[in-house]
PDB file of N, CA and C in Angstrom:
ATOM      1  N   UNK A   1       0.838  -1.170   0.000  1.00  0.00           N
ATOM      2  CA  UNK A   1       0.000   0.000   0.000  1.00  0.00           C
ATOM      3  C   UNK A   1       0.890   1.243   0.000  1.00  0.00           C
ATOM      4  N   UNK A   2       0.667   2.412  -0.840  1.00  0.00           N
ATOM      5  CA  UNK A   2       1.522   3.147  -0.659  1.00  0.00           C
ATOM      6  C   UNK A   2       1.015   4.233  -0.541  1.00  0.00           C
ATOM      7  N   UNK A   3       1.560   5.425   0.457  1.00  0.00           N
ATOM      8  CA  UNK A   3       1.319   6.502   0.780  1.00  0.00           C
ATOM      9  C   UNK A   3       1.250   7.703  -0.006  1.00  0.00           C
ATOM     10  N   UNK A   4      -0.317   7.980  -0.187  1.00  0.00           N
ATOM     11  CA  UNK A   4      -0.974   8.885  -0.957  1.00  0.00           C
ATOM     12  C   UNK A   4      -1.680   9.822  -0.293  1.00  0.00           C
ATOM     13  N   UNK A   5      -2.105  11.061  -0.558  1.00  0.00           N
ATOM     14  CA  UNK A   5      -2.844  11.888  -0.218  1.00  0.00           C
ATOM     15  C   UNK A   5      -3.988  11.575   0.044  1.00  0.00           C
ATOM     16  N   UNK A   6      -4.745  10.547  -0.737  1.00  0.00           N
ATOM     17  CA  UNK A   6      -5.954   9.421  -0.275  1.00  0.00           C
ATOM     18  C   UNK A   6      -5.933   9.141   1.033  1.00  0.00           C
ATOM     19  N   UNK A   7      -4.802   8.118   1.489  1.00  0.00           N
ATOM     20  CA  UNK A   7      -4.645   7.754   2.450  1.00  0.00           C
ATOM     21  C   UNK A   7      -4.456   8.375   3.850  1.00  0.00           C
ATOM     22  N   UNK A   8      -3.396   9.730   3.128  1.00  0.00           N
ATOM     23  CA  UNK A   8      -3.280  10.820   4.296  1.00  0.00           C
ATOM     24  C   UNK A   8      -4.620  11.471   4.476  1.00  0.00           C
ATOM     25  N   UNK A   9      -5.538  11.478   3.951  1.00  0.00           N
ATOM     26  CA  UNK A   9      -6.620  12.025   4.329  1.00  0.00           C
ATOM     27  C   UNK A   9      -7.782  10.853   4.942  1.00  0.00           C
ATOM     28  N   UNK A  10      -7.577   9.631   4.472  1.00  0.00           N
ATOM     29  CA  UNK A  10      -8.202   8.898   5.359  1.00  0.00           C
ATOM     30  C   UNK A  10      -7.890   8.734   6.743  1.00  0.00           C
ATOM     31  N   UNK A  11      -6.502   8.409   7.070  1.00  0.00           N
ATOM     32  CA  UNK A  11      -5.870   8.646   8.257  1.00  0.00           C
ATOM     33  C   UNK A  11      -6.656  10.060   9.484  1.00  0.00           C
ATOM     34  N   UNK A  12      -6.424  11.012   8.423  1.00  0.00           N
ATOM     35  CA  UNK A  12      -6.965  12.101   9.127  1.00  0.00           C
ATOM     36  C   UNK A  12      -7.951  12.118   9.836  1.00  0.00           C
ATOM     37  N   UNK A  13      -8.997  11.435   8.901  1.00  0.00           N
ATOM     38  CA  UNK A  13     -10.269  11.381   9.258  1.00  0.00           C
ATOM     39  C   UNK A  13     -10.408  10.642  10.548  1.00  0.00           C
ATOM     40  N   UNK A  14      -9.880   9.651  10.034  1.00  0.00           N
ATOM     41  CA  UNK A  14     -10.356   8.632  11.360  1.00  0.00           C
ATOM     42  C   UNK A  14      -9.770   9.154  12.697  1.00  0.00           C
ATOM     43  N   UNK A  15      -8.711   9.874  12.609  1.00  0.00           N
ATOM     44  CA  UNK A  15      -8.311  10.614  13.686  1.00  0.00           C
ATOM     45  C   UNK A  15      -9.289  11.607  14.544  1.00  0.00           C
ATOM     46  N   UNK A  16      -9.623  12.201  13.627  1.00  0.00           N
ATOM     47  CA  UNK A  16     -10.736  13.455  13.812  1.00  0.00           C
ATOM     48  C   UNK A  16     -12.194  12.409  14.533  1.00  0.00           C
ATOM     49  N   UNK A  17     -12.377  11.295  13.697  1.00  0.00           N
ATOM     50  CA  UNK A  17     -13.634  10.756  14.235  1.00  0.00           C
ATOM     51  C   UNK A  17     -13.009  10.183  15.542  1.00  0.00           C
ATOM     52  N   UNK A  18     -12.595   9.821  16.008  1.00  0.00           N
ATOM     53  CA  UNK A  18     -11.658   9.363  17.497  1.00  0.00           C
ATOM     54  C   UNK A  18     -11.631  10.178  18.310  1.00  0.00           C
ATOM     55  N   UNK A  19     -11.169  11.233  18.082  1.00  0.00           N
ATOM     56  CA  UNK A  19     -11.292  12.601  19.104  1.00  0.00           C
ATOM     57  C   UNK A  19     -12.745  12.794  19.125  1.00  0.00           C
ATOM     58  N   UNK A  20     -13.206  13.322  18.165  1.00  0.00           N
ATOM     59  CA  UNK A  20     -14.471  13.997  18.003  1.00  0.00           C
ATOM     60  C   UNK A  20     -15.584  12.859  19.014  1.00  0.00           C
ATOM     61  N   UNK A  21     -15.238  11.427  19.029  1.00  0.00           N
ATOM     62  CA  UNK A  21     -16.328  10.548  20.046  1.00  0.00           C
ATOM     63  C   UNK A  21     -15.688  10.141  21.605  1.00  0.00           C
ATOM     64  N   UNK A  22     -14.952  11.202  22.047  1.00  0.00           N
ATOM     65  CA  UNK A  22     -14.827  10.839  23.381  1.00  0.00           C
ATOM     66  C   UNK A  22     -15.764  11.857  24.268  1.00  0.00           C
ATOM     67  N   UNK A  23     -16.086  11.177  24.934  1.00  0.00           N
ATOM     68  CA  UNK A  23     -16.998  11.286  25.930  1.00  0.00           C
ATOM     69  C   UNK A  23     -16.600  11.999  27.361  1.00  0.00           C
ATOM     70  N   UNK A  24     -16.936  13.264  27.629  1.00  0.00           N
ATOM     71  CA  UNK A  24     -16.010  13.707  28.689  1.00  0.00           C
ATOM     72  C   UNK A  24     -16.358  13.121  29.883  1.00  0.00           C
ATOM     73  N   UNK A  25     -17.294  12.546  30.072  1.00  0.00           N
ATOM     74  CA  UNK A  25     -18.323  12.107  31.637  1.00  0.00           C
ATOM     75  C   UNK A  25     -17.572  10.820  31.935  1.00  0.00           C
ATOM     76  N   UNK A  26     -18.044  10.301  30.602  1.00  0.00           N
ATOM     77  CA  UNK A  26     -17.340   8.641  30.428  1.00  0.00           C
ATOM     78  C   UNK A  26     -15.911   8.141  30.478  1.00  0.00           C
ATOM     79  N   UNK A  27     -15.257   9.642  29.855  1.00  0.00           N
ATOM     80  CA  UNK A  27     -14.006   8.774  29.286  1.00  0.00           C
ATOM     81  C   UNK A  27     -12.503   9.927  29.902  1.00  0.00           C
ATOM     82  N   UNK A  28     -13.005  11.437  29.377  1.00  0.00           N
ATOM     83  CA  UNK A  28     -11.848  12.470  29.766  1.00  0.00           C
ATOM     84  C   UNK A  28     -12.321  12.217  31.652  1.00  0.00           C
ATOM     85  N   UNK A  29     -12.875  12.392  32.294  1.00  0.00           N
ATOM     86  CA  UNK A  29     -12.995  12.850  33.701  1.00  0.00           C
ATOM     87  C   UNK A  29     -12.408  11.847  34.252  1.00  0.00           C
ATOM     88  N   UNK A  30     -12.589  10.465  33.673  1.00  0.00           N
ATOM     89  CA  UNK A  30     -11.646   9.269  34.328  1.00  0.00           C
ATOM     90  C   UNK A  30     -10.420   9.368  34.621  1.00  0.00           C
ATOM     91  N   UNK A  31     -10.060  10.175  33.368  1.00  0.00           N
ATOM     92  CA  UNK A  31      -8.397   9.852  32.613  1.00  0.00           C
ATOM     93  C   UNK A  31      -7.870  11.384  33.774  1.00  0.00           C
ATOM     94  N   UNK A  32      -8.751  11.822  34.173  1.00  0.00           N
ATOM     95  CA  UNK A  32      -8.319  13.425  34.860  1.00  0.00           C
ATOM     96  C   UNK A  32      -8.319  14.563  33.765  1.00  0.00           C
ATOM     97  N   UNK A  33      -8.834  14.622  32.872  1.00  0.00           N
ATOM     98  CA  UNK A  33      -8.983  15.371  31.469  1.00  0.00           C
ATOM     99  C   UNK A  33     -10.255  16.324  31.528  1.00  0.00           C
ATOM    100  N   UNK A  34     -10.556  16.482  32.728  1.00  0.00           N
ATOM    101  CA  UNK A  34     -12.226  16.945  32.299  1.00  0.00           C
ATOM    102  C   UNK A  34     -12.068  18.310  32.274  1.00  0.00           C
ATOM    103  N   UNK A  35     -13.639  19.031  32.181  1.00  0.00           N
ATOM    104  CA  UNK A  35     -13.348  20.600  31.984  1.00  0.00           C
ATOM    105  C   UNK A  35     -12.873  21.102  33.719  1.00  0.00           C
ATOM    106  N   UNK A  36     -13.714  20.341  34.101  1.00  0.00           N
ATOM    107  CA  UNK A  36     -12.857  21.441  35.572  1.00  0.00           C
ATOM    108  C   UNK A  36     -11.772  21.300  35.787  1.00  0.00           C
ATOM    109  N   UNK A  37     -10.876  20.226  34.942  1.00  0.00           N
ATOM    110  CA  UNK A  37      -9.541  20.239  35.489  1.00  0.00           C
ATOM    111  C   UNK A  37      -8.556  21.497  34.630  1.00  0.00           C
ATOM    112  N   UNK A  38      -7.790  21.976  35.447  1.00  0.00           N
ATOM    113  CA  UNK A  38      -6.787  22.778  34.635  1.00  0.00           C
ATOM    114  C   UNK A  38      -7.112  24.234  34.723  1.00  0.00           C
ATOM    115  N   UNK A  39      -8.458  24.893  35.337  1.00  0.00           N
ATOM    116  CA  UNK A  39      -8.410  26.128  35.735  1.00  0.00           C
ATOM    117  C   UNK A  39      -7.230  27.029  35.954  1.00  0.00           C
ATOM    118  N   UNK A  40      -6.820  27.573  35.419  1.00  0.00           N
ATOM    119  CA  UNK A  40      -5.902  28.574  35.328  1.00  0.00           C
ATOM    120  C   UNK A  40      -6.046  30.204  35.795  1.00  0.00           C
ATOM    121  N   UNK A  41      -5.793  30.971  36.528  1.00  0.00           N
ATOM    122  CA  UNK A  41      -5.701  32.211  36.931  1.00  0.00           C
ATOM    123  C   UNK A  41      -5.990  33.371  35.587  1.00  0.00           C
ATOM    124  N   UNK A  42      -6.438  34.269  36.183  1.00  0.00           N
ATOM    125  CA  UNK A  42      -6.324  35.385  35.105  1.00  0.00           C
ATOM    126  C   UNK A  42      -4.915  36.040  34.279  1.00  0.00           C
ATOM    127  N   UNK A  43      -4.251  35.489  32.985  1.00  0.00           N
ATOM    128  CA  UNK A  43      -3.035  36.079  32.896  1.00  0.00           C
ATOM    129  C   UNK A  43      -2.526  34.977  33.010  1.00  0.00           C
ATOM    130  N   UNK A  44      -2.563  33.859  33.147  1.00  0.00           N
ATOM    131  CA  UNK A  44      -1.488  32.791  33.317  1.00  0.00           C
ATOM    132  C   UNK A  44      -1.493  32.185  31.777  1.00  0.00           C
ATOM    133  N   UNK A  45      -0.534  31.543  31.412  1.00  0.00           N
ATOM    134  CA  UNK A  45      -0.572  30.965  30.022  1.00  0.00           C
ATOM    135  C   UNK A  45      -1.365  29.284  30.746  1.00  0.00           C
ATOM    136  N   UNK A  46      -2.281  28.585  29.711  1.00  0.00           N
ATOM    137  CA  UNK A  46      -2.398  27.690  29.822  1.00  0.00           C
ATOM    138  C   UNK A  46      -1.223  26.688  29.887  1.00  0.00           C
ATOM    139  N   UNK A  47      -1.789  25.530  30.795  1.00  0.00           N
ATOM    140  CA  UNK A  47      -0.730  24.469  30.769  1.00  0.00           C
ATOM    141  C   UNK A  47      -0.992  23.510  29.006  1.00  0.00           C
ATOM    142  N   UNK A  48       0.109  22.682  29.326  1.00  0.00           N
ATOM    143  CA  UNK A  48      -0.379  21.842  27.877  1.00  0.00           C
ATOM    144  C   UNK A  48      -1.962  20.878  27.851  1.00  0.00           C
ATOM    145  N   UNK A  49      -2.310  20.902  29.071  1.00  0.00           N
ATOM    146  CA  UNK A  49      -3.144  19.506  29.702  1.00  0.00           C
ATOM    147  C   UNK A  49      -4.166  20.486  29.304  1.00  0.00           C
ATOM    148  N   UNK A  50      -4.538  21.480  29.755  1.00  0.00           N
ATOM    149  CA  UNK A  50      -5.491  22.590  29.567  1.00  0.00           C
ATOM    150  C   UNK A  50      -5.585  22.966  27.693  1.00  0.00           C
ATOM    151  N   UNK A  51      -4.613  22.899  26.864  1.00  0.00           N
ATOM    152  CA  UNK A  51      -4.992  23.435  25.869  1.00  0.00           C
ATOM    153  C   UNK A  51      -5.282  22.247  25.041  1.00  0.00           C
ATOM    154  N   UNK A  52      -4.593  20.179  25.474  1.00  0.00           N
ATOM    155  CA  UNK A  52      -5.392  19.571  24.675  1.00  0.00           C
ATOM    156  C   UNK A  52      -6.565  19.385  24.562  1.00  0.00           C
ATOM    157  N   UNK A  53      -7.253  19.500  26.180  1.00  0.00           N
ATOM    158  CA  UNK A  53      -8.628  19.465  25.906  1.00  0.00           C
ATOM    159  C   UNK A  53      -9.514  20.435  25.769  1.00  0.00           C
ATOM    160  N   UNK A  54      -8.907  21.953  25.746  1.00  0.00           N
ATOM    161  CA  UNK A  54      -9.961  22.441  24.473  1.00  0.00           C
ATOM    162  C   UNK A  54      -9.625  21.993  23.562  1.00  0.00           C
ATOM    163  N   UNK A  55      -8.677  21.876  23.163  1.00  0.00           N
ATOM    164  CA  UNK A  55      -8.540  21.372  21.204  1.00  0.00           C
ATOM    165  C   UNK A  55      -8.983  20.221  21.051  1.00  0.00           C
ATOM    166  N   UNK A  56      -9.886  19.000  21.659  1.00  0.00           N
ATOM    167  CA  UNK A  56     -10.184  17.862  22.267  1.00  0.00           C
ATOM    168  C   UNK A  56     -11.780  18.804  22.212  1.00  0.00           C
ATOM    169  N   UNK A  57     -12.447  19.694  22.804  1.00  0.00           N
ATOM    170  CA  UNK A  57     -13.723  20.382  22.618  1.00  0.00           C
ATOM    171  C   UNK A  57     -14.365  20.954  21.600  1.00  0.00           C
ATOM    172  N   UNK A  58     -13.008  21.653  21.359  1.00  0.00           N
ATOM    173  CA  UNK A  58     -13.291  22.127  19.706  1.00  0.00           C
ATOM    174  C   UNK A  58     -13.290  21.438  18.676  1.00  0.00           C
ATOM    175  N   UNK A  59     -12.671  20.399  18.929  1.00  0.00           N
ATOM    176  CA  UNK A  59     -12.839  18.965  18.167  1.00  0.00           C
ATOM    177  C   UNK A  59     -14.287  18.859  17.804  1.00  0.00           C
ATOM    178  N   UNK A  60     -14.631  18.525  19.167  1.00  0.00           N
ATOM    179  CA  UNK A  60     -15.829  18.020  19.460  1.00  0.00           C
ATOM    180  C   UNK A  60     -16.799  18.770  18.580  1.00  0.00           C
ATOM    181  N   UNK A  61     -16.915  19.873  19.216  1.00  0.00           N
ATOM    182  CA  UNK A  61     -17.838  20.908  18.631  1.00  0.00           C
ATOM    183  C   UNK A  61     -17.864  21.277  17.090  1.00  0.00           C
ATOM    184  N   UNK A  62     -16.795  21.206  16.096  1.00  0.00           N
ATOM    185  CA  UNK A  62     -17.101  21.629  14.814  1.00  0.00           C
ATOM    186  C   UNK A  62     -17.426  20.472  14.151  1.00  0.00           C
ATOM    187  N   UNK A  63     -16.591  19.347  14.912  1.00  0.00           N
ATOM    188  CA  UNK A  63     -16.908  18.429  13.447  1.00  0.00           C
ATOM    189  C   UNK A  63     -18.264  17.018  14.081  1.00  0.00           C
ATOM    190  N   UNK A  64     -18.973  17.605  14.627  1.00  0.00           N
ATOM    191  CA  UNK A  64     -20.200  16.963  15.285  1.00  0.00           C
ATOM    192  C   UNK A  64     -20.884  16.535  13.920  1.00  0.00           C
ATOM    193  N   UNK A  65     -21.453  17.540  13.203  1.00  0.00           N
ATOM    194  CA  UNK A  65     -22.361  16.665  11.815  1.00  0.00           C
ATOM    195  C   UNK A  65     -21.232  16.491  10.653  1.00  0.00           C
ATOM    196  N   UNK A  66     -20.084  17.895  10.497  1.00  0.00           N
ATOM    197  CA  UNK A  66     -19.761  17.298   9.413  1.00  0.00           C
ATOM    198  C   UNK A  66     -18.724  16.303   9.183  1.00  0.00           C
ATOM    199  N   UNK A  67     -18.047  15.314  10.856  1.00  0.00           N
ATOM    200  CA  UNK A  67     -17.242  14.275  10.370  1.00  0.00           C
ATOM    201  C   UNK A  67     -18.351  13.321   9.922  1.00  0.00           C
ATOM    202  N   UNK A  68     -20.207  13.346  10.314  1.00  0.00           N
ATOM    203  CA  UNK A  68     -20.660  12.373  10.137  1.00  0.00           C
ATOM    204  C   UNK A  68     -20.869  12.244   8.428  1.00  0.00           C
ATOM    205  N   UNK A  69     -20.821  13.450   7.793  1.00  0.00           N
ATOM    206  CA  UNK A  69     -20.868  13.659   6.612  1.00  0.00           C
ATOM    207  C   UNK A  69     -19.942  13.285   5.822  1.00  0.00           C
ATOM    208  N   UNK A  70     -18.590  13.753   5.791  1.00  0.00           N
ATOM    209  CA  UNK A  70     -17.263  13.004   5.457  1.00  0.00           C
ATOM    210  C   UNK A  70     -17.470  11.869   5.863  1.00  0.00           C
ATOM    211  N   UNK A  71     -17.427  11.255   6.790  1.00  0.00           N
ATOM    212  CA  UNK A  71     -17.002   9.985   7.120  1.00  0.00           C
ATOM    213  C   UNK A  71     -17.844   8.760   5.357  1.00  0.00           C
ATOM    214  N   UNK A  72     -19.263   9.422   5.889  1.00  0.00           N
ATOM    215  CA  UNK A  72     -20.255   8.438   4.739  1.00  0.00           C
ATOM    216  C   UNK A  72     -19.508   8.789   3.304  1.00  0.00           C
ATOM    217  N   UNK A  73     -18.816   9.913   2.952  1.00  0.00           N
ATOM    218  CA  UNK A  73     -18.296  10.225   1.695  1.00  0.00           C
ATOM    219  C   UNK A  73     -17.631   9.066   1.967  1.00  0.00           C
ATOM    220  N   UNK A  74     -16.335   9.325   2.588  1.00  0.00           N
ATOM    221  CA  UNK A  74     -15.417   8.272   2.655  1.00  0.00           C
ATOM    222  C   UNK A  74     -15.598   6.701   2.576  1.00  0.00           C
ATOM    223  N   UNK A  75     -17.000   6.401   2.956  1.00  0.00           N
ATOM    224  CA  UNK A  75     -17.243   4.961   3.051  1.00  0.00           C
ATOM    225  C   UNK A  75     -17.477   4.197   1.434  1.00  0.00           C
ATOM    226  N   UNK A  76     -18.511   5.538   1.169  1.00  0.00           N
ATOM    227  CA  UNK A  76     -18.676   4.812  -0.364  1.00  0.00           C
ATOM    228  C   UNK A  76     -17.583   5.192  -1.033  1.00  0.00           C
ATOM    229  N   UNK A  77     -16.708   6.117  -1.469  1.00  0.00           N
ATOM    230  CA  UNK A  77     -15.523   6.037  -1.734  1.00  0.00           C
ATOM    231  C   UNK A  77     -15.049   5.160  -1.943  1.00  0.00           C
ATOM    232  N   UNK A  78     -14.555   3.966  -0.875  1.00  0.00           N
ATOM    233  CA  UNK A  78     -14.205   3.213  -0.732  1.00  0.00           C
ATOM    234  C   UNK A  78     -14.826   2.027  -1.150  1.00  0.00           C
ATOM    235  N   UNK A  79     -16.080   2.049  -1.006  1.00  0.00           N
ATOM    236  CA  UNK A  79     -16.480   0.890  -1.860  1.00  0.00           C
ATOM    237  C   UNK A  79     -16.586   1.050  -3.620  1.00  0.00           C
ATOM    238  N   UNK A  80     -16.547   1.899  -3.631  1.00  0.00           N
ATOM    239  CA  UNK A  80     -16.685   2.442  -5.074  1.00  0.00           C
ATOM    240  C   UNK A  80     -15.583   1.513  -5.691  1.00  0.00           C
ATOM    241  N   UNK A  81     -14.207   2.315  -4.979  1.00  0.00           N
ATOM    242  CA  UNK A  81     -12.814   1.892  -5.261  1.00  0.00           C
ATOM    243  C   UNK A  81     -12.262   0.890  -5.360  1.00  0.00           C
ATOM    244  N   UNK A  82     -13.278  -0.088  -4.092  1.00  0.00           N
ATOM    245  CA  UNK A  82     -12.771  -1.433  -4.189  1.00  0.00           C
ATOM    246  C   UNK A  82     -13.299  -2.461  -4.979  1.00  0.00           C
TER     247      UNK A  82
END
């Protein structure tokens, strides 16, 4: 199999759909990931723990319908292809 822009973008995806289905109740608050963790002061730079899981929220939040949209592109795609 060789590494194509196809592929790098399938990769992507599935990445994005992975993040985008974790569950903060279920899955970040276990791990110590949740929103109350990492409160930071007024003026302080975030820690790293604090800025994956907004980027882990914002995840969440943009690609809610349209990874479900890509994703189905991607499926028939693939069957198309194969």
């Amino acid at each position: 199999m060789a590494f194509t822009l196809y592929s790098l973008l399938q990769a992507s995806l599935l990445i994005v759909n992975a993040v985008a289905v974790l569950h903060e109740e279920r899955f970040l608050r276990h791990v110590g990931w949740g929103s109350d963790q990492g409160i930071g002061g007024f003026g302080e730079e975030p820690g790293i723990k604090a800025q994956l899981t907004n980027l882990i929220r914002s995840i969440r939040t943009v690609m809610r319908g349209k990874g479900t949209i890509l994703s189905i592109i991607m499926i028939i795609m693939i069957t198309i292809c194969n």
